[in-house]
C-alpha atoms as a PDB file:
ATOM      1  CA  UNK A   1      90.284  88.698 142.932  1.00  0.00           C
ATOM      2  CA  UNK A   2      89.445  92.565 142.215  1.00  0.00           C
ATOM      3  CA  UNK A   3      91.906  94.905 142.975  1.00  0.00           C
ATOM      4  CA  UNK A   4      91.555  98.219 143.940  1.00  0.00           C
ATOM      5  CA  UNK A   5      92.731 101.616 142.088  1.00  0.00           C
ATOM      6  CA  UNK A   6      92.723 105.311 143.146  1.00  0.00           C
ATOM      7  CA  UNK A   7      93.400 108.200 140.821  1.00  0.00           C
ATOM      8  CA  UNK A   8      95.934 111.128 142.071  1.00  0.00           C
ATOM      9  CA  UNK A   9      95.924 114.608 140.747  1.00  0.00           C
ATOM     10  CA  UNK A  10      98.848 117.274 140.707  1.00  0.00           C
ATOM     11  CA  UNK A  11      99.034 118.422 144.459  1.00  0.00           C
ATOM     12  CA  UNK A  12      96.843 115.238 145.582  1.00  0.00           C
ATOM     13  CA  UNK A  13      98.092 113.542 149.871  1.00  0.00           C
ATOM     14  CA  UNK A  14      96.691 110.553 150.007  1.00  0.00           C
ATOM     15  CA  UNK A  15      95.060 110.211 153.596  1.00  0.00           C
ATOM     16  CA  UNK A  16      94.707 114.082 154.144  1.00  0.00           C
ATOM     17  CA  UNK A  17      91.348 115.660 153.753  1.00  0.00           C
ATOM     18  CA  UNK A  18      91.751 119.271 151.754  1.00  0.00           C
ATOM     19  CA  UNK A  19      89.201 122.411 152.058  1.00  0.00           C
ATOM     20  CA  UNK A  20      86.193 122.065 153.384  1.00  0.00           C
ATOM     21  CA  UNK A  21      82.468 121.000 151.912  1.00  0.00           C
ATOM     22  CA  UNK A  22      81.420 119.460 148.618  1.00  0.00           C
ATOM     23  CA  UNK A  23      80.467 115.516 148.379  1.00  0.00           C
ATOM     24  CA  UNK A  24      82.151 112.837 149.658  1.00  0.00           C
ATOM     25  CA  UNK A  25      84.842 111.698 148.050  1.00  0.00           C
ATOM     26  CA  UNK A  26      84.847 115.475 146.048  1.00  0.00           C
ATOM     27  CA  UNK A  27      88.072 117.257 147.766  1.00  0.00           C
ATOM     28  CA  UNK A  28      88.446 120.588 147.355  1.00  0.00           C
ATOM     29  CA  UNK A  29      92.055 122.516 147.636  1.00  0.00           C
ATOM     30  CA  UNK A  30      92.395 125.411 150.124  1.00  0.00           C
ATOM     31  CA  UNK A  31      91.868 128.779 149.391  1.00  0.00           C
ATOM     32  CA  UNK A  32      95.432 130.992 149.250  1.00  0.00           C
ATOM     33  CA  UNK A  33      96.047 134.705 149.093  1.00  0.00           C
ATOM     34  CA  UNK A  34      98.715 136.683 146.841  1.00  0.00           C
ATOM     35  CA  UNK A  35     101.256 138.672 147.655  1.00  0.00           C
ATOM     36  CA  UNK A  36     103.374 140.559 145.735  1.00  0.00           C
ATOM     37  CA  UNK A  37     105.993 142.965 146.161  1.00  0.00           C
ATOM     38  CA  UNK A  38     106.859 144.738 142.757  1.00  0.00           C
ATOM     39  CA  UNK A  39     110.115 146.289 141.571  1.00  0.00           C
ATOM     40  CA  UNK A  40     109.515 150.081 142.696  1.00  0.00           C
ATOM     41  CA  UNK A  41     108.313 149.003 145.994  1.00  0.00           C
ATOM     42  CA  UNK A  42     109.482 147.732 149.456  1.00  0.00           C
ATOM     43  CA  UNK A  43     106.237 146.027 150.485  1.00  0.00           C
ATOM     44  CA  UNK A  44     104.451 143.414 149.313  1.00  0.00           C
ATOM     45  CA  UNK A  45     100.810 144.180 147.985  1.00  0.00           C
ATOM     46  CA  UNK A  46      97.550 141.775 147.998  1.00  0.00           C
ATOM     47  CA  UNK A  47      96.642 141.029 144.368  1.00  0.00           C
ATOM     48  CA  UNK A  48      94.324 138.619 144.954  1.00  0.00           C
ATOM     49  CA  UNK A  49      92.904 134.597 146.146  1.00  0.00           C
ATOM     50  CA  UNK A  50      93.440 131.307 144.271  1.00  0.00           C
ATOM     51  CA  UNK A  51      93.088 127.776 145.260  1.00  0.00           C
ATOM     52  CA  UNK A  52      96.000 125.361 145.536  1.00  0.00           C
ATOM     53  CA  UNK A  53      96.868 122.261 147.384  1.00  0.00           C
ATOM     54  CA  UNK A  54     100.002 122.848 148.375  1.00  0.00           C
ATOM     55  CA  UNK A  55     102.219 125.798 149.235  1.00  0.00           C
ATOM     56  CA  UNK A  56     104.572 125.158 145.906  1.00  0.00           C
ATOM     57  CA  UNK A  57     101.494 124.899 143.900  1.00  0.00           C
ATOM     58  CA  UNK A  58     100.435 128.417 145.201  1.00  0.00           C
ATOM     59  CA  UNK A  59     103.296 129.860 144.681  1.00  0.00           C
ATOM     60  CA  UNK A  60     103.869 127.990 140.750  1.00  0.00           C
ATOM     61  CA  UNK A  61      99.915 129.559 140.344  1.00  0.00           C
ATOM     62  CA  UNK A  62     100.690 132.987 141.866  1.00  0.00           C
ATOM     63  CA  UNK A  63     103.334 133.178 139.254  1.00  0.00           C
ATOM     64  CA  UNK A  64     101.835 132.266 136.887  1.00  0.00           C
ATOM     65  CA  UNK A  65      98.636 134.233 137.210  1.00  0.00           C
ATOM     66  CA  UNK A  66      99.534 137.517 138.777  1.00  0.00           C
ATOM     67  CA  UNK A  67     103.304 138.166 136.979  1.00  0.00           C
ATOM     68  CA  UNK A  68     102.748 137.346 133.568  1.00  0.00           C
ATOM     69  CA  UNK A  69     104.716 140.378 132.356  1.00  0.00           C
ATOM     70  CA  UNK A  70     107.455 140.265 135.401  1.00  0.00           C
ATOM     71  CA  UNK A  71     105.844 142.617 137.336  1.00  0.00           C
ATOM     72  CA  UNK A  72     106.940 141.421 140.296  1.00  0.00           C
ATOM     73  CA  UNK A  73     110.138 140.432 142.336  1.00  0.00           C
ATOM     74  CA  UNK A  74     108.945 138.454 145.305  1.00  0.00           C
ATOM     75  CA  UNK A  75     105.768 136.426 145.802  1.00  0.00           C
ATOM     76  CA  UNK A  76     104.142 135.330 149.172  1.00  0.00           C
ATOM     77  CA  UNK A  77     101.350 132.994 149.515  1.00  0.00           C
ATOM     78  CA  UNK A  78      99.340 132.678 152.986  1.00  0.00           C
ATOM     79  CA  UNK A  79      96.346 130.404 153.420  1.00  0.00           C
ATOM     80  CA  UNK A  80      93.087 131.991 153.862  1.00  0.00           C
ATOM     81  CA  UNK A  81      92.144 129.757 156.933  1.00  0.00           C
ATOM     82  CA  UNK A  82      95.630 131.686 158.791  1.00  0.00           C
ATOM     83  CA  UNK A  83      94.691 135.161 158.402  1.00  0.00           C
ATOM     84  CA  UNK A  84      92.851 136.683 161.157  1.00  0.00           C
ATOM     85  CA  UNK A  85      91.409 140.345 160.728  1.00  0.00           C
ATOM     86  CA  UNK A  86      89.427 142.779 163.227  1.00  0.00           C
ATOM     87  CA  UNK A  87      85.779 143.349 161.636  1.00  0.00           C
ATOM     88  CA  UNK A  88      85.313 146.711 159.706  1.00  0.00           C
ATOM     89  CA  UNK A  89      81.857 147.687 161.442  1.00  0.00           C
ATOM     90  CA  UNK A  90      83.572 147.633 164.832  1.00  0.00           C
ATOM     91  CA  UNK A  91      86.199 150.174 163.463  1.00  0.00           C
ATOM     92  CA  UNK A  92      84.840 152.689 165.808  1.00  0.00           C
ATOM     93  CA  UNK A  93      85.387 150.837 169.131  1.00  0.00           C
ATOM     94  CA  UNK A  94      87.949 148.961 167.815  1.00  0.00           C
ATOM     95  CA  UNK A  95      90.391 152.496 167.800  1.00  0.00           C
ATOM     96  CA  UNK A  96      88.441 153.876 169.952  1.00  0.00           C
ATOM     97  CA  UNK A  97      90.774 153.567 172.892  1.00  0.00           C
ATOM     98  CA  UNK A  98      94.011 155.322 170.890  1.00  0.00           C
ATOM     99  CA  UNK A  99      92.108 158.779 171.135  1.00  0.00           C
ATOM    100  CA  UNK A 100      92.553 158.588 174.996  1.00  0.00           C
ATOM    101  CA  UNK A 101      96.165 158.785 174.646  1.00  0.00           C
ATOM    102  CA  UNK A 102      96.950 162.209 173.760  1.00  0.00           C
ATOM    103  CA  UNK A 103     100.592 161.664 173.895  1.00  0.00           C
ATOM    104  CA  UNK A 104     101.018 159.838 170.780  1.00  0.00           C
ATOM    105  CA  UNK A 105      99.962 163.118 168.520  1.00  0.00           C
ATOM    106  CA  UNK A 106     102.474 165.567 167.720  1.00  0.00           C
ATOM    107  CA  UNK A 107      99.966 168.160 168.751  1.00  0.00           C
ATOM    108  CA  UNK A 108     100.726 167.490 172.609  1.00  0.00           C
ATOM    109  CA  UNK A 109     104.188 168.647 172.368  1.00  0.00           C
ATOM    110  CA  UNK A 110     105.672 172.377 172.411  1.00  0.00           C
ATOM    111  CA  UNK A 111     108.315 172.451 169.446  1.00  0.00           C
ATOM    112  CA  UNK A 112     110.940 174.839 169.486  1.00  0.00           C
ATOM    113  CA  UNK A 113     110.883 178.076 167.272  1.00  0.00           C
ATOM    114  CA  UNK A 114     113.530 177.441 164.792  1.00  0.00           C
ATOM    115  CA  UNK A 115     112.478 173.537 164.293  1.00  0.00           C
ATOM    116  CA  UNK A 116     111.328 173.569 160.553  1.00  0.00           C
ATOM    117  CA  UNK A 117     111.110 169.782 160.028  1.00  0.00           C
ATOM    118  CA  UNK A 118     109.396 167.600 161.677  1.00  0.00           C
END
C-alpha cells in the first residue's frame, strides 16, 4: 500500500494551473503590476511588476516591496494578463483622427476681450 503526498506552497490551488510555461509539474505564479498612490497625490502611480499567486499575496508583496518607508497610502495590484494597451509605433494613426476635429482646441473659439482666464 503506497500512499500518495503532494507538497503546497504559500499561495498554492490545488487543481488550478498558474502562469504560463516552464516544465511540467514546475508552476509558475502570474505576473502583477503596482500601483501606488502616495500621500501628496490623488492618483495612483505604476512603480513596478512582481509575481504572486494570488491577489492578497500581491498586495502583502507590493507592500512590502514598494512602501518600505510608508511612502504610500493606497496600493492597487492588476494582473499583467488584464491590461490591454494601444502599441506605441502606431501612435501616429492611432491619434491621428483627433486632429480632424477642430472643435476640441481652444483655438477654434472667439473669446471675449475682457476674459483673462481661461
Amino acid at each position: 500500500m503506497s500512499f500518495a503526498s503532494r507538497r503546497f506552497f504559500y499561495g498554492d490551488i490545488p487543481g488550478e494551473a498558474l502562469g504560463s510555461g516552464g516544465q511540467s509539474g514546475d508552476k509558475e505564479w502570474p505576473l502583477w503590476e503596482v500601483f501606488i498612490r502616495s500621500r501628496q497625490g490623488l492618483d495612483h502611480k505604476h512603480v513596478g511588476s512582481l509575481h504572486a499567486a494570488d491577489a492578497q499575496m500581491a498586495v502583502e508583496n507590493a507592500r512590502d516591496v514598494y512602501t518600505r518607508r510608508q511612502e504610500g497610502i493606497s496600493i492597487w495590484v492588476v494582473e499583467s494578463k488584464y491590461i490591454h494597451a494601444s502599441n506605441p509605433d502606431d501612435a501616429g494613426s492611432f491619434y491621428e483622427p483627433a486632429n480632424d476635429k477642430v472643435y476640441r482646441h481652444p483655438t477654434f473659439y472667439d473669446l471675449p476681450e475682457g476674459l483673462e482666464h481661461m
